[in-house]
Protein backbone atom coordinates (compact mmCIF):
# COMPACT_ATOMS: atom_id res chain seq x y z
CA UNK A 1 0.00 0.00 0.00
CA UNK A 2 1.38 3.38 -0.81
CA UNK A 3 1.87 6.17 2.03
CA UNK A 4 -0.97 8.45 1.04
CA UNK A 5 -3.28 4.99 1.51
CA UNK A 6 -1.53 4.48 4.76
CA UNK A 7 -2.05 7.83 6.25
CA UNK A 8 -5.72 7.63 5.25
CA UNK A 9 -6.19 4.71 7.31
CA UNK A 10 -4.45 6.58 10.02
CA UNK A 11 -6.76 9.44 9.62
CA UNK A 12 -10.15 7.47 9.60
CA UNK A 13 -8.82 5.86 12.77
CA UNK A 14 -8.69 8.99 14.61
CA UNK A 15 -12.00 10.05 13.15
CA UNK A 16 -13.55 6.75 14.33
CA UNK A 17 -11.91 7.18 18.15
CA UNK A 18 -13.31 10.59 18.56
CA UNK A 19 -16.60 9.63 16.68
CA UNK A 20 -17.01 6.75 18.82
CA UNK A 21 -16.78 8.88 22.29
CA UNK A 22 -20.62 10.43 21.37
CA UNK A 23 -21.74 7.90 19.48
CA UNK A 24 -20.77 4.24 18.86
CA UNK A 25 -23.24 3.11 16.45
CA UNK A 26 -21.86 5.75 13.81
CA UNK A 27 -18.80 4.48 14.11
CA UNK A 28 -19.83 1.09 13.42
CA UNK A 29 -18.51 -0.49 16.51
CA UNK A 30 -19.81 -3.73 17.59
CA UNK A 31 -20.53 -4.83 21.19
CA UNK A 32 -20.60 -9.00 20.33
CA UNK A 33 -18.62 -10.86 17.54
CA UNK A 34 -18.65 -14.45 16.96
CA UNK A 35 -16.86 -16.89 19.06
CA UNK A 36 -13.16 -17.24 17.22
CA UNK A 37 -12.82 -13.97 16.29
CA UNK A 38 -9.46 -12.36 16.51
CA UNK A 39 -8.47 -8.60 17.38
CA UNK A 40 -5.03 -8.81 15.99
CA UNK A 41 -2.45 -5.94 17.54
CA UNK A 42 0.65 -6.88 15.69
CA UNK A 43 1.77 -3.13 15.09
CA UNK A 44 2.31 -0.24 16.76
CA UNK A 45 -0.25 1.29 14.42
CA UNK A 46 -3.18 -0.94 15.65
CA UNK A 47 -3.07 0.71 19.15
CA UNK A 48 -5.39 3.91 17.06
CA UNK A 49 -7.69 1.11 16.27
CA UNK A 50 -10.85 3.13 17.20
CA UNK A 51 -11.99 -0.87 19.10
CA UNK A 52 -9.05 0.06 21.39
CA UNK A 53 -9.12 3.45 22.37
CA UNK A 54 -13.09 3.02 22.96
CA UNK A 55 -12.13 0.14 25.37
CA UNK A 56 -9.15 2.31 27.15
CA UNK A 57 -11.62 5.45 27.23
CA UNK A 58 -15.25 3.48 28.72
CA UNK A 59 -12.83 1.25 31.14
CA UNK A 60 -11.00 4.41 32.49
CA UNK A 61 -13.30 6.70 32.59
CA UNK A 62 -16.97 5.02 33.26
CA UNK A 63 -16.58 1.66 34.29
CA UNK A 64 -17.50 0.87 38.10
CA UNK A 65 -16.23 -2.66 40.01
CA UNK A 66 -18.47 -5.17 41.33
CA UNK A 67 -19.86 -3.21 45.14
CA UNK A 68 -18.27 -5.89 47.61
CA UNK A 69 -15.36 -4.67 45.50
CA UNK A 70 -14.80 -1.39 46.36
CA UNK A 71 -11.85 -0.81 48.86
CA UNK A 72 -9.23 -2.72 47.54
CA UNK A 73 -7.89 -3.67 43.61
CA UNK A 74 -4.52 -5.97 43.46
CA UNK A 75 -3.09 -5.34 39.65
CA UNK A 76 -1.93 -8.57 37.80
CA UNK A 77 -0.32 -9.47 34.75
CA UNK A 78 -2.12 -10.76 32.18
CA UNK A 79 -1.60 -14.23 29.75
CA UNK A 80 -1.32 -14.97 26.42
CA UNK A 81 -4.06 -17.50 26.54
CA UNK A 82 -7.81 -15.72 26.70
CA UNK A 83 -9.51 -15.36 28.78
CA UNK A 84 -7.30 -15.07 31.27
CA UNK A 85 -8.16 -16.96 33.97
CA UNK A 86 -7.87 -20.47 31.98
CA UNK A 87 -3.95 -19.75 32.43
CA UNK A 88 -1.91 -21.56 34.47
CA UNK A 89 -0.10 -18.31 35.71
CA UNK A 90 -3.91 -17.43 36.61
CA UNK A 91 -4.85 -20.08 38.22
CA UNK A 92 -2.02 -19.90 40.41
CA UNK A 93 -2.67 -15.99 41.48
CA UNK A 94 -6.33 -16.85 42.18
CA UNK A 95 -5.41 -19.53 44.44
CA UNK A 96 -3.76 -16.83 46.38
CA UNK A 97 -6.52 -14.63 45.64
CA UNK A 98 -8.00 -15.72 49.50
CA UNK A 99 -11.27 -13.13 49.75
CA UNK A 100 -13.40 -11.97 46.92
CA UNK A 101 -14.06 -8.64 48.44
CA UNK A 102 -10.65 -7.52 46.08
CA UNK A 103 -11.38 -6.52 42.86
CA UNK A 104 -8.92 -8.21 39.97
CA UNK A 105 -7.66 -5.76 36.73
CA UNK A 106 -5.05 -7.39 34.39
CA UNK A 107 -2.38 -4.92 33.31
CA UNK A 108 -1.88 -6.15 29.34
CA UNK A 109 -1.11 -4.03 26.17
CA UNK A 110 -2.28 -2.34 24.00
CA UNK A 111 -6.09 -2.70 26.33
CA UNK A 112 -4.29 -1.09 29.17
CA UNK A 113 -6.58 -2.29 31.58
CA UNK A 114 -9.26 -5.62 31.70
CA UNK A 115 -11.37 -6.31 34.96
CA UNK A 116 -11.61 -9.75 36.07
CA UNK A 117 -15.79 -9.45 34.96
CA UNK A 118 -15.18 -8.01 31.46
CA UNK A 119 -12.39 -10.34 30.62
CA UNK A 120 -14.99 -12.80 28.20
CA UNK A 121 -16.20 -9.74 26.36
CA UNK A 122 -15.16 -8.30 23.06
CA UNK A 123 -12.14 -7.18 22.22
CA UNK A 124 -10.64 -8.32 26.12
CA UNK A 125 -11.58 -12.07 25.27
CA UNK A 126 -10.13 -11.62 21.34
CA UNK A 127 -6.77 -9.70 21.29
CA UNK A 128 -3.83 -11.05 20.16
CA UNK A 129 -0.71 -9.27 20.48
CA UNK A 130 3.30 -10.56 20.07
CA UNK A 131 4.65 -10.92 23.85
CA UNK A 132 8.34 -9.60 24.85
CA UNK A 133 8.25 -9.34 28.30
CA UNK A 134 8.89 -5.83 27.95
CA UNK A 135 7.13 -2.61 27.88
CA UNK A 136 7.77 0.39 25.71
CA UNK A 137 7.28 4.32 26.89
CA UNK A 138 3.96 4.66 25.20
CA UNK A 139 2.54 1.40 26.57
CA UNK A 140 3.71 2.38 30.12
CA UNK A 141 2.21 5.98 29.16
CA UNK A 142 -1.41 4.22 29.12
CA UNK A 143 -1.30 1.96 31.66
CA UNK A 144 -0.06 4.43 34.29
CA UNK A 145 -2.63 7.22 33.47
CA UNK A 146 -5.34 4.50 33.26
CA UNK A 147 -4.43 3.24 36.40
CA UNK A 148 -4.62 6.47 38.39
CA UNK A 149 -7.82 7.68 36.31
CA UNK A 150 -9.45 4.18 37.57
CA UNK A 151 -8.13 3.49 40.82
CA UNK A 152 -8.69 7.55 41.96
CA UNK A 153 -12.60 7.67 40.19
CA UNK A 154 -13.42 4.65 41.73
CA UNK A 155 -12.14 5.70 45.60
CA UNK A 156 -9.71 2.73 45.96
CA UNK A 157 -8.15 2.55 49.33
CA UNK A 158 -5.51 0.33 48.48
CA UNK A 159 -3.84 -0.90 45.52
CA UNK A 160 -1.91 -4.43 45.79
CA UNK A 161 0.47 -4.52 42.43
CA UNK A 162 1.67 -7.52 41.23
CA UNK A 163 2.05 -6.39 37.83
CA UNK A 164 5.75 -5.63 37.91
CA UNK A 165 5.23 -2.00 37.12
CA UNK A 166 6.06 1.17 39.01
CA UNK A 167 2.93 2.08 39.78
CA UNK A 168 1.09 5.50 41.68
CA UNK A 169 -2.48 6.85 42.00
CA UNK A 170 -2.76 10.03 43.96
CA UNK A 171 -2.72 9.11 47.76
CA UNK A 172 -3.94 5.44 47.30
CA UNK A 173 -1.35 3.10 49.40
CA UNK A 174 0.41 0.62 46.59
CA UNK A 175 1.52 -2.18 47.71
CA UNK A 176 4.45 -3.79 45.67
CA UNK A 177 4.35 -7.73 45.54
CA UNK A 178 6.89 -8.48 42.75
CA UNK A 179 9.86 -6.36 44.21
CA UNK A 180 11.61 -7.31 41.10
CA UNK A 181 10.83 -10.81 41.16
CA UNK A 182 9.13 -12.46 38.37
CA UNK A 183 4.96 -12.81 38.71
CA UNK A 184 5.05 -16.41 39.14
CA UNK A 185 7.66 -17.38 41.57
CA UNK A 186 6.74 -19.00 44.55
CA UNK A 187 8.09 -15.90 47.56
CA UNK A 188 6.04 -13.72 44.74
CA UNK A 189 2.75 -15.57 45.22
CA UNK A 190 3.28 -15.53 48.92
CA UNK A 191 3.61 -11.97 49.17
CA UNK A 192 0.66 -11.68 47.02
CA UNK A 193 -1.57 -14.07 49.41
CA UNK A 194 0.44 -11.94 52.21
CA UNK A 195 -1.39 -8.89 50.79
CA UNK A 196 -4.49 -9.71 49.93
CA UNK A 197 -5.23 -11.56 53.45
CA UNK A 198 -3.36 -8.37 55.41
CA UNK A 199 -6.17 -5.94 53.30
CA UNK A 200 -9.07 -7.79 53.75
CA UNK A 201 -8.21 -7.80 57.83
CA UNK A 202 -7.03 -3.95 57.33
CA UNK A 203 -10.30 -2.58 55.17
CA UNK A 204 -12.67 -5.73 56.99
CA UNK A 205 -13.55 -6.46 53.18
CA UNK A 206 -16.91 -8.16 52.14
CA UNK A 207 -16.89 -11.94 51.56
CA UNK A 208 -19.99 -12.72 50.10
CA UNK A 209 -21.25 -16.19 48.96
CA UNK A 210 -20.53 -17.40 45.74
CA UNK A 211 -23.90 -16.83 44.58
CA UNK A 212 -24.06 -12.87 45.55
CA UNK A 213 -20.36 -12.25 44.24
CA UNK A 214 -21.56 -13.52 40.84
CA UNK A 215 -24.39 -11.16 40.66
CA UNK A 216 -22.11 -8.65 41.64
CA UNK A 217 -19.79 -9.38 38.69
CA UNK A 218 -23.04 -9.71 36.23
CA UNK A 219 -24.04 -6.42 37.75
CA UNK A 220 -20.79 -4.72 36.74
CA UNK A 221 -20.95 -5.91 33.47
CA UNK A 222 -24.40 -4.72 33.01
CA UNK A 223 -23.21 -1.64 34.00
CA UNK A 224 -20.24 -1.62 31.62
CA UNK A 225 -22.35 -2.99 28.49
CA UNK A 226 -25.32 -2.13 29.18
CA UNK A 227 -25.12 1.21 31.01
CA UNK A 228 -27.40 -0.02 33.78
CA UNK A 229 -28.34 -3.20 36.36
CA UNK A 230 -31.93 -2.02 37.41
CA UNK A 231 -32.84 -4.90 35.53
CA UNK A 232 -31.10 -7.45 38.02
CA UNK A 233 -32.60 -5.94 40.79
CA UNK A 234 -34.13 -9.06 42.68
CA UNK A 235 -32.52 -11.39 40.76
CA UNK A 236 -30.54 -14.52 41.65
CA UNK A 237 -27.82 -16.40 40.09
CA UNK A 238 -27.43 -20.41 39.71
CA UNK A 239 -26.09 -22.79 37.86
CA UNK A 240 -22.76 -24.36 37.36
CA UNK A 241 -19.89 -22.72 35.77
CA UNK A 242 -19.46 -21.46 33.38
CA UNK A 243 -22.95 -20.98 32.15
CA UNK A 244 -25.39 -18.64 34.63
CA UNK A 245 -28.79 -18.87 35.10
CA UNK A 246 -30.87 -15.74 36.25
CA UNK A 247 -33.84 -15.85 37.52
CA UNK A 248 -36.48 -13.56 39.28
CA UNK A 249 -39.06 -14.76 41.53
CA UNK A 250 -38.92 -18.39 40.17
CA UNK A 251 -39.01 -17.08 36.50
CA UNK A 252 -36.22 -17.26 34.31
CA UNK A 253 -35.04 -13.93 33.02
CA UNK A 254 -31.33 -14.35 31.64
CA UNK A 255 -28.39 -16.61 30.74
CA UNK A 256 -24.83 -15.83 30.97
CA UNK A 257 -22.52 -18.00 28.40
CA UNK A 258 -18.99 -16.64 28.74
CA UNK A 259 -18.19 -18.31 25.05
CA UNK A 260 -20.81 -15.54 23.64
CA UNK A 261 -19.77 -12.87 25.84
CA UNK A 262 -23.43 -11.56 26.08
CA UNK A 263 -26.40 -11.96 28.34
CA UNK A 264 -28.70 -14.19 26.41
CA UNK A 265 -32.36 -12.51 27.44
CA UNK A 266 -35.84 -14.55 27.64
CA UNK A 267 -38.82 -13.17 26.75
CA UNK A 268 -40.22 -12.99 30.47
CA UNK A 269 -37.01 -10.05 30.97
CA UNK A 270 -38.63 -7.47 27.87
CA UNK A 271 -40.87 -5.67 30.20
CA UNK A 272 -38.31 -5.33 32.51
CA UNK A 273 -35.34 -3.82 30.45
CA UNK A 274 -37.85 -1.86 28.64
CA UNK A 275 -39.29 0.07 31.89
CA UNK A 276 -35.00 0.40 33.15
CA UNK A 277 -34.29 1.80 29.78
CA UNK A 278 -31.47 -1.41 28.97
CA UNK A 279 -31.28 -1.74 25.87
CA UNK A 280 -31.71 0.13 22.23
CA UNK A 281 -34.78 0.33 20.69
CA UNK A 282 -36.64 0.30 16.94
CA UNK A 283 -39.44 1.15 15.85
CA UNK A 284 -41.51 -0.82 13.18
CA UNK A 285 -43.67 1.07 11.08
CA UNK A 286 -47.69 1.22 11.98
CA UNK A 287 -48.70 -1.27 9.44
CA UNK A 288 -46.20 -3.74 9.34
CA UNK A 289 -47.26 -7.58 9.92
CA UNK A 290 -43.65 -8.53 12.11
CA UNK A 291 -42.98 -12.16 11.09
CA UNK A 292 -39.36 -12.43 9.94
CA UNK A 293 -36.10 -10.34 10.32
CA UNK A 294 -36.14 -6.22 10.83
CA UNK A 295 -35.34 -4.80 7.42
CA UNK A 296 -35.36 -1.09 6.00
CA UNK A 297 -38.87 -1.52 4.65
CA UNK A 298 -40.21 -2.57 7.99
CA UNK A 299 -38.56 0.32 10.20
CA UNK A 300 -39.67 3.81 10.52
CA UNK A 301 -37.13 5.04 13.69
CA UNK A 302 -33.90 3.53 15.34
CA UNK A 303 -31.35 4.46 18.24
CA UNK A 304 -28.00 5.55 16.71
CA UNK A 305 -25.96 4.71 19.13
CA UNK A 306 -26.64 0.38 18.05
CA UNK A 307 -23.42 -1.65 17.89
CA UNK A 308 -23.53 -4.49 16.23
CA UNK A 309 -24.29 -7.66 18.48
CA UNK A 310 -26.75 -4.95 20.04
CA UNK A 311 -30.13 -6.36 21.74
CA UNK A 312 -32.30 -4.45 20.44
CA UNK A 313 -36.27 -3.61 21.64
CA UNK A 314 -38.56 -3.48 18.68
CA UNK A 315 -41.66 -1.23 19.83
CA UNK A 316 -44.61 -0.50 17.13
CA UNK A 317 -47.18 2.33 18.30
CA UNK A 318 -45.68 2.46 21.09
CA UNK A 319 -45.85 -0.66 22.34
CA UNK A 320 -43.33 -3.73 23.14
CA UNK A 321 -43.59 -6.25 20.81
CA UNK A 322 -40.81 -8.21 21.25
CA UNK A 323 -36.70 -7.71 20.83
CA UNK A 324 -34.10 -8.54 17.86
CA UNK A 325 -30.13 -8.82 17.82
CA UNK A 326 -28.72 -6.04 15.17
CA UNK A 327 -26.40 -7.04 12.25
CA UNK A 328 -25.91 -3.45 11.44
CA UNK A 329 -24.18 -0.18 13.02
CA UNK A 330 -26.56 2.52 13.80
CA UNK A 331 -25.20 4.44 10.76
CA UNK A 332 -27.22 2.20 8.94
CA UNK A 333 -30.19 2.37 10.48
CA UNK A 334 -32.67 2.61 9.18
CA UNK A 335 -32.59 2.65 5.48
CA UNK A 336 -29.23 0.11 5.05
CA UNK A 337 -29.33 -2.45 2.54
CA UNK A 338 -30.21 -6.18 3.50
CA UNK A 339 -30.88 -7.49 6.92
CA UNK A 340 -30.36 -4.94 9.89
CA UNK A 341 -31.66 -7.02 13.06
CA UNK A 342 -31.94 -10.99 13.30
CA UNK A 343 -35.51 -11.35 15.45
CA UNK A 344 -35.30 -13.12 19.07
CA UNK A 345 -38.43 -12.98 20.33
CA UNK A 346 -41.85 -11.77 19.76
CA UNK A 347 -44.43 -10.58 23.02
């Protein structure tokens, strides 16, 4: 490719980072991609991919931690193998991991930043990127000012780093558990387990039960994807990992399948998410007879800001009818070509 072609690219990248802070749907960012799927970061250019600053930006600047996760974050490295915690490195730092009132963020390039509950969504469950061991200045550059801008929004009390970076976030205590060692030697892990037991007796963090810590996580991820958890309100979680069941009041309302990366909705949840304002919404025109797919000639008003992957509430005069999953940016809505929403359910 020639450099003029090059510096386009370039350019539309930076158009589609700040385009993306107001509104994602025009530029054509996508929320769920199929299982497989690969982000590859194999250049320095591909840390401008607009998929990358998005995720640096909403993670630094809006996402919240699960609440029994408030007081205390420990930092760890992350692993080539996604998500993360099917590692051995990460299996080993969870074992040592001794309260789940501590909130886990992987340090990794060029995301900066992945909490423990987003790590099976898109792009933190996708990336690939070449591994050195080492970081360069810009990389360093983002994770530092990402971890202040989290740790200090999100009124941390302590910060237990075993990420193997020097690390500071306004007056937030940081302790240091590699002191130059690598992450996975054995006096490392002990001074990790050291830490995390001395915090949760320091800050008297929250232990919940299993069941109430995964809520907590769904809740944050709600939060993250969906802007909101109203919706869970009530709710409880069961099942065996990995796949969630949520119900509410004996009624099914949700799935959670970690390979999909999405909440999977039933039809008894539309009310719901409709009155808590969840998810986007269409609107079919008056006299349209809904029986397959949304297309152009079926739609009469859509919500711009629809990713692709989107759930998607599909009202007609005025009322619920039922909910569809988009296959088209909100750019495209609603006069794109071909099919813009696969249908899900109908009310």
């Amino acid at each position: 490719s020639s450099p003029r072609s090059v510096e386009r690219l370039r350019r539309h990248d930076l158009m589609m980072s700040e385009t993306a802070i107001d509104d994602s749907g025009q530029a054509a960012l996508a929320s769920v991609v199929k299982q497989g799927t690969r982000l590859r970061c194999h250049s320095y250019t591909s840390r401008d991919d607009p998929i990358i600053s998005e995720w640096r930006r909403r993670v630094a600047e809006e996402h919240t931690p699960p609440t029994h996760q408030s007081k205390a974050i420990v930092l760890l490295p992350c692993s080539a193998r996604k998500p993360y915690r099917l590692s051995k490195s990460h299996r080993r730092f969870q074992r040592a991991v001794t309260t789940r009132g501590i909130h886990e963020v992987m340090v990794t390039a060029p995301l900066g930043l992945v909490p423990r509950e987003l790590e099976d969504i898109w792009p933190a469950a996708h990336y690939d990127i070449p591994v050195t061991g080492d970081w360069d200045i810009d990389e360093l550059r983002v994770i530092r000012s990402m971890v202040e801008e989290y740790t200090t929004r999100n009124g941390y009390q302590r910060i237990i780093n075993h990420s193997g970076i020097d690390l500071k976030a306004g007056n937030i205590e940081v302790i240091d558990t590699r002191q130059g060692e690598s992450a996975g030697s054995q006096t490392s892990i002990d001074r990790l387990e050291q830490a995390i037991r001395q915090a949760a007796q320091d800050l008297k963090l929250p232990n919940p039960k299993e069941s109430l810590h995964r809520l907590g996580k769904l809740k944050a991820f709600s939060r993250f994807q969906h802007g909101t958890d109203a919706w869970l309100e009530g709710a409880r979680v069961s099942g065996r990992p990995p796949i969630f069941r949520i119900d509410r009041e004996g009624t099914q309302i949700a799935l959670w399948n970690p390979h999909s990366g999405r909440f999977s909705f039933a039809k008894a949840a539309l009310p719901s998410l409709a009155e808590h304002k969840t998810l986007p919404c269409v609107e079919l025109t008056a006299e349209a007879d809904w029986r397959g797919d949304l297309f152009s000639t079926n739609i009469t008003r859509s919500d711009p800001a629809i990713r692709v992957g989107d759930e998607l509430l599909v009202y007609q005069n005025g009322e619920l009818i039922g909910s569809a999953r988009a296959e088209a940016a909100g750019w495209e809505w609603p006069n794109g070509p071909g099919r813009l929403a696969k249908a899900q359910h109908r009310l």
